[in-house]
PDB file of N, CA and C in Angstrom:
ATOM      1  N   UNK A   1     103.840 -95.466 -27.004  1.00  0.00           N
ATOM      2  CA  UNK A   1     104.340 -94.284 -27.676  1.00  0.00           C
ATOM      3  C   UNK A   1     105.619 -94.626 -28.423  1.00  0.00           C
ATOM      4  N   UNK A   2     105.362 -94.485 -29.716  1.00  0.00           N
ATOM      5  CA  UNK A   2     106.959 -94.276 -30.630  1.00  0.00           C
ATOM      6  C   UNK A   2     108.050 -93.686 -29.892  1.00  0.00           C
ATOM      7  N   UNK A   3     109.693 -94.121 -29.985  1.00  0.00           N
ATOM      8  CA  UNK A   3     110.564 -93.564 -29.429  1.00  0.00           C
ATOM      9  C   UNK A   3     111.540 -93.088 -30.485  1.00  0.00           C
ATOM     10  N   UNK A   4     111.628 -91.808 -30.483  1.00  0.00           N
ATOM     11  CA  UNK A   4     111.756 -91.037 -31.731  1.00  0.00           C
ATOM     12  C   UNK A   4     113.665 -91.050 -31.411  1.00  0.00           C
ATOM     13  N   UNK A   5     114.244 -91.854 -33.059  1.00  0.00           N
ATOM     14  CA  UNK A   5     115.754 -91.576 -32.630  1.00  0.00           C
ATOM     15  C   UNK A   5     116.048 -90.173 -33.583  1.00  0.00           C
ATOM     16  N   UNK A   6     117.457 -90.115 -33.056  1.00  0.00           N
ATOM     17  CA  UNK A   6     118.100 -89.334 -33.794  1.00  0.00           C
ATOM     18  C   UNK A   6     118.575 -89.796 -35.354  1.00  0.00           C
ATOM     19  N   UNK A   7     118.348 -88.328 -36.161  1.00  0.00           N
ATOM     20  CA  UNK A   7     118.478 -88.699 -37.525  1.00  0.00           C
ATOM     21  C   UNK A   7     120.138 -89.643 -38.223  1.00  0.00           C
ATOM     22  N   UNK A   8     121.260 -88.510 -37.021  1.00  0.00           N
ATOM     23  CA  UNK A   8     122.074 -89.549 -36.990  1.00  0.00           C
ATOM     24  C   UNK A   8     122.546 -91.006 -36.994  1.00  0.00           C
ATOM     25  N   UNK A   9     122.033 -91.380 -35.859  1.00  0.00           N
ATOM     26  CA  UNK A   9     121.478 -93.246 -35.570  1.00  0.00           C
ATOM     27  C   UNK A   9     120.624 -93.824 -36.027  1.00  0.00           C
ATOM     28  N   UNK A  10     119.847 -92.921 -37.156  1.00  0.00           N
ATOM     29  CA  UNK A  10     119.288 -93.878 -38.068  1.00  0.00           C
ATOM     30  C   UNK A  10     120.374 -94.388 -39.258  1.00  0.00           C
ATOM     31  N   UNK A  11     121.359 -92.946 -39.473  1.00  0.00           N
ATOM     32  CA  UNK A  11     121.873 -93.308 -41.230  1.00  0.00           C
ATOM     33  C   UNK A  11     123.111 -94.262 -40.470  1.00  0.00           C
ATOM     34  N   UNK A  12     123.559 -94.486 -39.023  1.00  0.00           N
ATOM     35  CA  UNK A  12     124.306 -95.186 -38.638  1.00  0.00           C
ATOM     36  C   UNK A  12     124.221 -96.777 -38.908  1.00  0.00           C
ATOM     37  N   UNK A  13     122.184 -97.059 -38.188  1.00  0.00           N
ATOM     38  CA  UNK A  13     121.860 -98.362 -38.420  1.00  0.00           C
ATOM     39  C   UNK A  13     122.053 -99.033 -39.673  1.00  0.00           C
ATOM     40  N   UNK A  14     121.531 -97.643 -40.276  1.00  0.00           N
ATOM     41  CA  UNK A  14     121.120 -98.254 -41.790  1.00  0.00           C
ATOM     42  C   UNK A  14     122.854 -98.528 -42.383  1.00  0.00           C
ATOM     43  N   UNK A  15     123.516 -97.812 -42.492  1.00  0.00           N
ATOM     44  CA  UNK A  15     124.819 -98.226 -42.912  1.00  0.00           C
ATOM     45  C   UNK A  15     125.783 -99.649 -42.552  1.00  0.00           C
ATOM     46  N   UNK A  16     125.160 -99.836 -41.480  1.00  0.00           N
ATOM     47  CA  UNK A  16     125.840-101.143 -40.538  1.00  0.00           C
ATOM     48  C   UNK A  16     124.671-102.096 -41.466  1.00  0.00           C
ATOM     49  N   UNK A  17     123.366-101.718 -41.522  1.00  0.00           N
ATOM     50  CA  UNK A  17     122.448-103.374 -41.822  1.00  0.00           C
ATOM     51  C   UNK A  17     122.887-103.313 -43.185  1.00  0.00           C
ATOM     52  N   UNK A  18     123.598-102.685 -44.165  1.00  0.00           N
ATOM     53  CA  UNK A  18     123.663-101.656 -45.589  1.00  0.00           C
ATOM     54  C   UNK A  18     124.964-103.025 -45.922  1.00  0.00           C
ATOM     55  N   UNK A  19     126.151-103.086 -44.949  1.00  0.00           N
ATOM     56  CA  UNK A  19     127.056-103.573 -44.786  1.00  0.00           C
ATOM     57  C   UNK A  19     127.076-105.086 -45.497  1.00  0.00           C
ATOM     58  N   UNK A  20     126.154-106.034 -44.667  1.00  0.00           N
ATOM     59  CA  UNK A  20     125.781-106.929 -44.773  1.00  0.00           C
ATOM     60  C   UNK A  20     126.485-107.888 -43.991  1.00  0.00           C
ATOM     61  N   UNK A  21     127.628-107.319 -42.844  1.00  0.00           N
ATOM     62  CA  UNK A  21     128.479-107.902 -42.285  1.00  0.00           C
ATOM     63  C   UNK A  21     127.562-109.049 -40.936  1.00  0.00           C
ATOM     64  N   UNK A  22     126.301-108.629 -41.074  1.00  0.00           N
ATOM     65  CA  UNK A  22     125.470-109.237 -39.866  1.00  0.00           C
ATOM     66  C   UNK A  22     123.854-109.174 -40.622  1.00  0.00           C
ATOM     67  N   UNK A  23     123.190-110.622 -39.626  1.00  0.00           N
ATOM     68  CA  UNK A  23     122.192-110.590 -40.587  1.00  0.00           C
ATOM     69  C   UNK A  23     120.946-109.147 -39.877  1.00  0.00           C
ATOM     70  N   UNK A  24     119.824-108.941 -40.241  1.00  0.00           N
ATOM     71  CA  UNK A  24     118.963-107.877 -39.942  1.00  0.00           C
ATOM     72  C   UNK A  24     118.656-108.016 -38.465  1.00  0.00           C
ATOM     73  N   UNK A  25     118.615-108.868 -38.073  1.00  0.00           N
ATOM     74  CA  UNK A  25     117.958-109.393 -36.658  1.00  0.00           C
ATOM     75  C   UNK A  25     119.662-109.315 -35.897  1.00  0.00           C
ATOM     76  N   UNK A  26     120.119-109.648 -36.303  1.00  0.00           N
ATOM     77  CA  UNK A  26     121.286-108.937 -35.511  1.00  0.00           C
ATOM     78  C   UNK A  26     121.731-107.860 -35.403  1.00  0.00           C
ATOM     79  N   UNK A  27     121.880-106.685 -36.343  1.00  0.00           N
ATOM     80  CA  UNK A  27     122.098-105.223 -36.331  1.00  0.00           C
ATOM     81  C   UNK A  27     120.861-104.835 -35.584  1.00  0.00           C
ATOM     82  N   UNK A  28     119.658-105.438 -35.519  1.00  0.00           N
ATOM     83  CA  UNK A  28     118.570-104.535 -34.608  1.00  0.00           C
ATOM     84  C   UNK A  28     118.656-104.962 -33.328  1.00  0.00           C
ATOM     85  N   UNK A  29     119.255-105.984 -32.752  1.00  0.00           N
ATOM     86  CA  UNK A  29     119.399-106.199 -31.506  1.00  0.00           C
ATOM     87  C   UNK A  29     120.797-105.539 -30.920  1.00  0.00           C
ATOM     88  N   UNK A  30     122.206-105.523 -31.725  1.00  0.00           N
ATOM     89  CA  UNK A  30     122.913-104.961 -31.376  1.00  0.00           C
ATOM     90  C   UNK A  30     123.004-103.336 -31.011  1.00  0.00           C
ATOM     91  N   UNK A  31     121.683-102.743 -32.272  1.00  0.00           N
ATOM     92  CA  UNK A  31     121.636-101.733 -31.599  1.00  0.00           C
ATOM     93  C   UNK A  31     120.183-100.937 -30.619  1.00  0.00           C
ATOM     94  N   UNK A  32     119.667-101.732 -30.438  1.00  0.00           N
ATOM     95  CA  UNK A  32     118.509-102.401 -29.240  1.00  0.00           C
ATOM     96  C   UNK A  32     117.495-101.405 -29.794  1.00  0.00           C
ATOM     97  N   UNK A  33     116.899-101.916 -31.448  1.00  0.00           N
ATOM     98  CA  UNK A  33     115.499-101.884 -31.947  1.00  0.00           C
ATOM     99  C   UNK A  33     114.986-103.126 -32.202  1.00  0.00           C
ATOM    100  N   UNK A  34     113.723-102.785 -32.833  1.00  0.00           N
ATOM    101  CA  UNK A  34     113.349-103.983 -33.172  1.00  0.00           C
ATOM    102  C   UNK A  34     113.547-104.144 -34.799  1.00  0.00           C
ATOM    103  N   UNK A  35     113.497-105.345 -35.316  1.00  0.00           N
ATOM    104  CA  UNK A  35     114.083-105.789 -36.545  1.00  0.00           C
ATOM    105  C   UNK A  35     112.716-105.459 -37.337  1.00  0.00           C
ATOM    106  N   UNK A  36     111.547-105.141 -37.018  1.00  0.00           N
ATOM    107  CA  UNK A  36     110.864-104.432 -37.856  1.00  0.00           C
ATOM    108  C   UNK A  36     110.678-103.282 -37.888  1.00  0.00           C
ATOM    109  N   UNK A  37     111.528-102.335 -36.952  1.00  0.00           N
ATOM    110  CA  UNK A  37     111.647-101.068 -37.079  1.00  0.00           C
ATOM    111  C   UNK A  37     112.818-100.662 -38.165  1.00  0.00           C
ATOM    112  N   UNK A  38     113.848-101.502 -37.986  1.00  0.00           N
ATOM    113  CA  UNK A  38     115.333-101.536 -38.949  1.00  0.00           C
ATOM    114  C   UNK A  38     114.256-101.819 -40.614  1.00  0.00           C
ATOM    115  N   UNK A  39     113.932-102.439 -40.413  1.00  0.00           N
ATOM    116  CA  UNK A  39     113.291-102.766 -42.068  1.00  0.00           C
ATOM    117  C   UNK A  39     112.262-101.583 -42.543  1.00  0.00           C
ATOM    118  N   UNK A  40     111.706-101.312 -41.384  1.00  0.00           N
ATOM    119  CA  UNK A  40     110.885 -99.679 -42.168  1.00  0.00           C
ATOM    120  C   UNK A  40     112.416 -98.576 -42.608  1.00  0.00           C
ATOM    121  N   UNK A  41     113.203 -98.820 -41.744  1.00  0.00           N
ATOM    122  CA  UNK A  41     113.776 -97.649 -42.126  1.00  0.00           C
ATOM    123  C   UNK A  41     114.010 -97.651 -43.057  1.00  0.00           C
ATOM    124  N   UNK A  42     115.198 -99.429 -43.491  1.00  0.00           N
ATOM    125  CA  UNK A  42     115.684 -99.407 -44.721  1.00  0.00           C
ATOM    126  C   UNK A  42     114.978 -98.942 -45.411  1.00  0.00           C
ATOM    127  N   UNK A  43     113.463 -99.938 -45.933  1.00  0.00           N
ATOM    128  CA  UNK A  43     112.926 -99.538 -46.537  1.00  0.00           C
ATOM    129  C   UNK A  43     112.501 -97.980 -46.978  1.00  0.00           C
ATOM    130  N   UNK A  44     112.618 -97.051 -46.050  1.00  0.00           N
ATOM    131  CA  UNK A  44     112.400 -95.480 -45.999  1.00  0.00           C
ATOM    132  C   UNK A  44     113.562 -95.041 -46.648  1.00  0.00           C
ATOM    133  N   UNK A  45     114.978 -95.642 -46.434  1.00  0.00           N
ATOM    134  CA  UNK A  45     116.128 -94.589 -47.070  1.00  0.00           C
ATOM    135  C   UNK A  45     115.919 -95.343 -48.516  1.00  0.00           C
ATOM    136  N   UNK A  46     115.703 -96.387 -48.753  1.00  0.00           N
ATOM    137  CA  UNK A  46     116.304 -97.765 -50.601  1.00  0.00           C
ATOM    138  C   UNK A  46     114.636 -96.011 -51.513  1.00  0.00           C
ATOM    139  N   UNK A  47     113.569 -95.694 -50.382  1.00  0.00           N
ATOM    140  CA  UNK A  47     112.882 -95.316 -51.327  1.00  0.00           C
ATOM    141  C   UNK A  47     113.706 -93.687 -51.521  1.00  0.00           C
ATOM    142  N   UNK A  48     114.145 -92.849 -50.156  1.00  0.00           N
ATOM    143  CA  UNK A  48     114.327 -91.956 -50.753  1.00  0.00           C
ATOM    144  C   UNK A  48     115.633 -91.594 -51.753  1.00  0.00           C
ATOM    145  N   UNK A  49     116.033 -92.797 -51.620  1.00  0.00           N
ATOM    146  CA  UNK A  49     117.250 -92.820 -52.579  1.00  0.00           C
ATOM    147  C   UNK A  49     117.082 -93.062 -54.170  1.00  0.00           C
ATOM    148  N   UNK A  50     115.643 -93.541 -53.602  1.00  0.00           N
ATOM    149  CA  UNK A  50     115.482 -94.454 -55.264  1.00  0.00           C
ATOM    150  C   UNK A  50     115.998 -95.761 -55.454  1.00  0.00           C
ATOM    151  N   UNK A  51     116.338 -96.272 -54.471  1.00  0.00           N
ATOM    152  CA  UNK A  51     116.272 -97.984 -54.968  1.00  0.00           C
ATOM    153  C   UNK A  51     115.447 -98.759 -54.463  1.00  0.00           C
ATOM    154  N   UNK A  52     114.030 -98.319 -54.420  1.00  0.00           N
ATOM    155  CA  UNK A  52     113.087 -99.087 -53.646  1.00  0.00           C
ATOM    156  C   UNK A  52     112.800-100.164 -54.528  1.00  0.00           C
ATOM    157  N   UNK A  53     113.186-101.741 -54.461  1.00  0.00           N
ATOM    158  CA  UNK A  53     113.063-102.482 -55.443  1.00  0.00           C
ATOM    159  C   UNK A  53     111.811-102.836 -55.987  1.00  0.00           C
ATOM    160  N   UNK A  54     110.935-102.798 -54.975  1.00  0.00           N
ATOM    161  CA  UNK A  54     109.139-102.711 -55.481  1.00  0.00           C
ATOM    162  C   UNK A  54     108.881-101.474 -56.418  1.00  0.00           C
ATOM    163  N   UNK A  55     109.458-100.197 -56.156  1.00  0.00           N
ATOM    164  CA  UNK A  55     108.649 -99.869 -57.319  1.00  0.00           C
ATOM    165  C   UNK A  55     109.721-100.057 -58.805  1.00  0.00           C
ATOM    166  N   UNK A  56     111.148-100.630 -58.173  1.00  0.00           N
ATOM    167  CA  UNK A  56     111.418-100.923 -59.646  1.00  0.00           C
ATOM    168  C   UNK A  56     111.190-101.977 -60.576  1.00  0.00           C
ATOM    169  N   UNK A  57     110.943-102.645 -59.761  1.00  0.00           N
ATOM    170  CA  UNK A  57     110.406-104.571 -60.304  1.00  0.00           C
ATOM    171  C   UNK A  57     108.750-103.715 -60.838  1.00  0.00           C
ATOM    172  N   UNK A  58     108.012-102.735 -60.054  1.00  0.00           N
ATOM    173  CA  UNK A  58     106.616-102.283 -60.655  1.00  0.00           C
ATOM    174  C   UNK A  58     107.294-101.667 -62.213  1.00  0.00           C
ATOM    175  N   UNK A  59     108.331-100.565 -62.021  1.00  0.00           N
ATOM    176  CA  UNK A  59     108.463-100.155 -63.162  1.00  0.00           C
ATOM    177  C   UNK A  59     108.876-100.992 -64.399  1.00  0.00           C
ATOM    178  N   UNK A  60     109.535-101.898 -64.272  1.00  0.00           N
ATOM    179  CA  UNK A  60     110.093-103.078 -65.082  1.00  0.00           C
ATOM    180  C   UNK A  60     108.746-103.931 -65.452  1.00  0.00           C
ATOM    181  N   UNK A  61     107.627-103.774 -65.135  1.00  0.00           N
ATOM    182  CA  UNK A  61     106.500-105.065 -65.069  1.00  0.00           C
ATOM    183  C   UNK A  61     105.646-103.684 -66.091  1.00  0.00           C
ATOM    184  N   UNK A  62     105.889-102.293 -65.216  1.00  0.00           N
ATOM    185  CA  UNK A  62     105.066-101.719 -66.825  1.00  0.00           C
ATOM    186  C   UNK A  62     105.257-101.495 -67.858  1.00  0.00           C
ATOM    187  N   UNK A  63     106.798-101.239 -68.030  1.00  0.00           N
ATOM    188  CA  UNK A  63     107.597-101.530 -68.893  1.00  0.00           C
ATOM    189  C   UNK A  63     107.133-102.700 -69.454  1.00  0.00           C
ATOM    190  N   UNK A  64     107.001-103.893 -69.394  1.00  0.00           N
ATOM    191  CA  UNK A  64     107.251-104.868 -69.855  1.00  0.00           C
ATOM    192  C   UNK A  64     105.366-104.976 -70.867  1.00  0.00           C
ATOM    193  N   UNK A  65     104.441-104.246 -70.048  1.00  0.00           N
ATOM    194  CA  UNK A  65     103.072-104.552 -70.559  1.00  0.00           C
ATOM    195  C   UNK A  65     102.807-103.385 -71.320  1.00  0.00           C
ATOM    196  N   UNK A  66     103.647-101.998 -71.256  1.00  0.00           N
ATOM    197  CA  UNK A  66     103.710-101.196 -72.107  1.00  0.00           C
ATOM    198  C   UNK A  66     103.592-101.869 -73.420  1.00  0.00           C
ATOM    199  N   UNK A  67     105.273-102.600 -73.727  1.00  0.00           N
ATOM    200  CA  UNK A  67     105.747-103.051 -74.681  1.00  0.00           C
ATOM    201  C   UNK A  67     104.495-104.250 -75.389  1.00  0.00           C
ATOM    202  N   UNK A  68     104.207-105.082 -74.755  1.00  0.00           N
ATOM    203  CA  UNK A  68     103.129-106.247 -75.028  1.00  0.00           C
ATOM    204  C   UNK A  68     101.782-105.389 -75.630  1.00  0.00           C
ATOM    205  N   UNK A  69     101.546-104.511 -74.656  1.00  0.00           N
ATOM    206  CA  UNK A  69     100.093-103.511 -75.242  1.00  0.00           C
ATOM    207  C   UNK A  69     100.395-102.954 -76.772  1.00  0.00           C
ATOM    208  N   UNK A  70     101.797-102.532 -76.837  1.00  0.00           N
ATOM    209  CA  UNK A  70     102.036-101.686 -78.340  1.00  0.00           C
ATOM    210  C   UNK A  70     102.012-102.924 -79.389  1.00  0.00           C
ATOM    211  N   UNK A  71     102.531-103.927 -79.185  1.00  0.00           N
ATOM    212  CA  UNK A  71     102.997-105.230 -79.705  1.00  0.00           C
ATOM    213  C   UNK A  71     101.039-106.144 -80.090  1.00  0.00           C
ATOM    214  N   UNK A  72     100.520-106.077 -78.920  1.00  0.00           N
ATOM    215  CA  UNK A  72      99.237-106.740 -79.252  1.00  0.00           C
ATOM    216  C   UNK A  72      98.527-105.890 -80.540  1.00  0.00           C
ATOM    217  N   UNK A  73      98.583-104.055 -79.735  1.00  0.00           N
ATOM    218  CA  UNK A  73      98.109-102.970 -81.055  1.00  0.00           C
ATOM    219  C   UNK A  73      98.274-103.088 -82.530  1.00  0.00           C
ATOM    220  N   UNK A  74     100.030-103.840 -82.636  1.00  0.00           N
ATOM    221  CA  UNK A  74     100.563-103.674 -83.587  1.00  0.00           C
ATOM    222  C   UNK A  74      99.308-104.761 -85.097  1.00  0.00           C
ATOM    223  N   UNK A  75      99.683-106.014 -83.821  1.00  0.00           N
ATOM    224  CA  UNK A  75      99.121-107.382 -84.486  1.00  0.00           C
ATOM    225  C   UNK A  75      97.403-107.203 -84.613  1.00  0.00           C
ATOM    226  N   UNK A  76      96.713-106.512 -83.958  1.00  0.00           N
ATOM    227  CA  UNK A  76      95.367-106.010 -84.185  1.00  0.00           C
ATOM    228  C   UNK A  76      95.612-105.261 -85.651  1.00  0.00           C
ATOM    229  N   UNK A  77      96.325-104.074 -85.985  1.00  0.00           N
ATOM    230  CA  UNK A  77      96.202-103.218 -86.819  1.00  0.00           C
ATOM    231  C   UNK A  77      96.010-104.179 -88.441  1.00  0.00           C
ATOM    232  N   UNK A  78      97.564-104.961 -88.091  1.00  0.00           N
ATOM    233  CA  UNK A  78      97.600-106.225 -89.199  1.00  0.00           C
ATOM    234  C   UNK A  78      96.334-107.006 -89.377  1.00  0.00           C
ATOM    235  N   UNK A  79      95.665-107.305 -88.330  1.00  0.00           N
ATOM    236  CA  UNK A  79      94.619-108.474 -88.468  1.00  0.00           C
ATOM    237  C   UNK A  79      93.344-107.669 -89.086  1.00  0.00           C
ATOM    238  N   UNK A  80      93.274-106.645 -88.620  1.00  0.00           N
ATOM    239  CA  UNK A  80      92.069-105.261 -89.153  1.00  0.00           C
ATOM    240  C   UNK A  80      92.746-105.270 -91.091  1.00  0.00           C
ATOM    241  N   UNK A  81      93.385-104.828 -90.785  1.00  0.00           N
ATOM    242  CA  UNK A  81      94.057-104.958 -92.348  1.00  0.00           C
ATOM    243  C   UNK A  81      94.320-106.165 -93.498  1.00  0.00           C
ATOM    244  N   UNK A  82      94.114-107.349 -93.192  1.00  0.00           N
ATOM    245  CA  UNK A  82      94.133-108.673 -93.780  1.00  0.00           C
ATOM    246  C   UNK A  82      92.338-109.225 -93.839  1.00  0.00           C
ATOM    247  N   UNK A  83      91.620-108.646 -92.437  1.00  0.00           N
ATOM    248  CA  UNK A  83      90.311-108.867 -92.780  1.00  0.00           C
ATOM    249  C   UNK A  83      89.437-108.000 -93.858  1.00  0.00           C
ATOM    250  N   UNK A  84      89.864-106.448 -94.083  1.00  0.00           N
ATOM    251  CA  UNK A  84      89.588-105.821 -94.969  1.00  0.00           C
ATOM    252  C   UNK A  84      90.028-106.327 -96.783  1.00  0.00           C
ATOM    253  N   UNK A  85      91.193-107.173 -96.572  1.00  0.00           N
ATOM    254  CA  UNK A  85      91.441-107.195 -97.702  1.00  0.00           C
ATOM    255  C   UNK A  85      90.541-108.327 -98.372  1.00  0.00           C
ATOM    256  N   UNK A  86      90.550-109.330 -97.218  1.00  0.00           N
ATOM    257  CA  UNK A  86      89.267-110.632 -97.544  1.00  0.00           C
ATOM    258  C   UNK A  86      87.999-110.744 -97.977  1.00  0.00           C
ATOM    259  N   UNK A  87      87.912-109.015 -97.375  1.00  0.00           N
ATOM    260  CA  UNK A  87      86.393-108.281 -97.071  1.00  0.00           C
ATOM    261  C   UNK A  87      86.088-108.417 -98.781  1.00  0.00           C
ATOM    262  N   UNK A  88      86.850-107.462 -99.189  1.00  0.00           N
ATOM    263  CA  UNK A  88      86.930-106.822-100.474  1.00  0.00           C
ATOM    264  C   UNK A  88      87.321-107.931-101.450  1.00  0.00           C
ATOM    265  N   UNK A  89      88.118-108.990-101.285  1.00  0.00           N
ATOM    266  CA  UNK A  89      88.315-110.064-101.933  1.00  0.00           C
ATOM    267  C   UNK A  89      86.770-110.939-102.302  1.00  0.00           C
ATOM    268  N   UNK A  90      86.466-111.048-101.608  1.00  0.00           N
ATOM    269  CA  UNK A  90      84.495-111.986-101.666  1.00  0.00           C
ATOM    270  C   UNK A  90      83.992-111.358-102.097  1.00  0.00           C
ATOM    271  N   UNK A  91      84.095-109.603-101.850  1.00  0.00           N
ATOM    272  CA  UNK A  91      82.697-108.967-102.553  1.00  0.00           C
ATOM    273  C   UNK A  91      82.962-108.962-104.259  1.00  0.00           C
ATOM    274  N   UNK A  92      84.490-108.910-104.557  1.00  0.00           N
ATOM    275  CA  UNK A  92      84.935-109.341-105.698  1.00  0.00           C
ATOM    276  C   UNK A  92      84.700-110.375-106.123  1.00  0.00           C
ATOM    277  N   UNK A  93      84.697-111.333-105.807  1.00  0.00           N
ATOM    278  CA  UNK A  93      84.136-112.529-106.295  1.00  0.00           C
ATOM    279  C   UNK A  93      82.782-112.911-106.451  1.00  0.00           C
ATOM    280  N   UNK A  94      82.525-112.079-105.132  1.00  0.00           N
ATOM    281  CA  UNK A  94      80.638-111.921-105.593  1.00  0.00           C
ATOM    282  C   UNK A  94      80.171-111.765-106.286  1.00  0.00           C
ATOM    283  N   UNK A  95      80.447-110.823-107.187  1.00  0.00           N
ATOM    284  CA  UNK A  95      80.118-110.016-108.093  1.00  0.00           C
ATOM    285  C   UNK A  95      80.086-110.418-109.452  1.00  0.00           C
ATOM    286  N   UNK A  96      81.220-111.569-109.066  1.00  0.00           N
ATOM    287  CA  UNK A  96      81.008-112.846-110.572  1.00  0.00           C
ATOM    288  C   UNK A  96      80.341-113.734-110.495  1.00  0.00           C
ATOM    289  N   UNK A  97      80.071-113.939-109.386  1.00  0.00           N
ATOM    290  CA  UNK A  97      78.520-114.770-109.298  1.00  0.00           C
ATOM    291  C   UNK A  97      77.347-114.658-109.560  1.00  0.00           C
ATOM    292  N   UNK A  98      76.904-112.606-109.810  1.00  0.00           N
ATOM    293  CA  UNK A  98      75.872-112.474-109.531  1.00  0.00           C
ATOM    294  C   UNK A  98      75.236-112.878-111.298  1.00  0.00           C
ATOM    295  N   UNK A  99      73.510-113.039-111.176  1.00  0.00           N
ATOM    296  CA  UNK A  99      73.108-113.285-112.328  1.00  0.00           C
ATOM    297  C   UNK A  99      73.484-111.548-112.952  1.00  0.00           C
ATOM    298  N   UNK A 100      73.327-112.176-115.001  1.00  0.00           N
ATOM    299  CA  UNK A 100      73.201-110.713-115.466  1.00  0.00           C
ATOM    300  C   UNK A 100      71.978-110.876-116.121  1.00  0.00           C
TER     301      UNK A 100
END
């Protein structure tokens, strides 16, 4: 069975592991959890705070394929547009080829 702390002694832990004065495995033994219970928490306050670095490294990575997707669009539009002009360039020239 989970041993449910107080909301207090959580924002306590988290402020002490927050510190950095001790490594993780030491703030969870000093205050007699386990060091993968200390890391859910962190992890629980970095998200409700908003600095959960996974989804900001996610947001920065869609960001980043946003930009590449508009950028590939861009260079498609150009390449659609240079093949049309080629298009129309041959059939022009065709056309001086043909017998009269």
């Amino acid at each position: 069975m989970v041993k449910a702390y107080p909301p207090e002694f959580r924002r306590d832990v988290i402020a002490v592991a927050r510190r950095g004065e001790a490594s993780h495995r030491q703030v969870a033994k000093d205050f007699g959890i386990s060091e993968t219970c200390l890391q859910r928490w962190l992890r629980a306050a970095d998200r409700d705070e908003g600095l959960d670095p996974v989804s900001a490294s996610t947001a920065a990575a869609k960001a980043a394929e946003q930009a590449a997707l508009k950028e590939a669009q861009k260079r498609i539009r150009l390449l659609e547009q240079e093949n049309e002009i080629l298009r129309r360039a041959a059939a022009y020239f065709a056309q001086s080829q043909l017998p009269k």
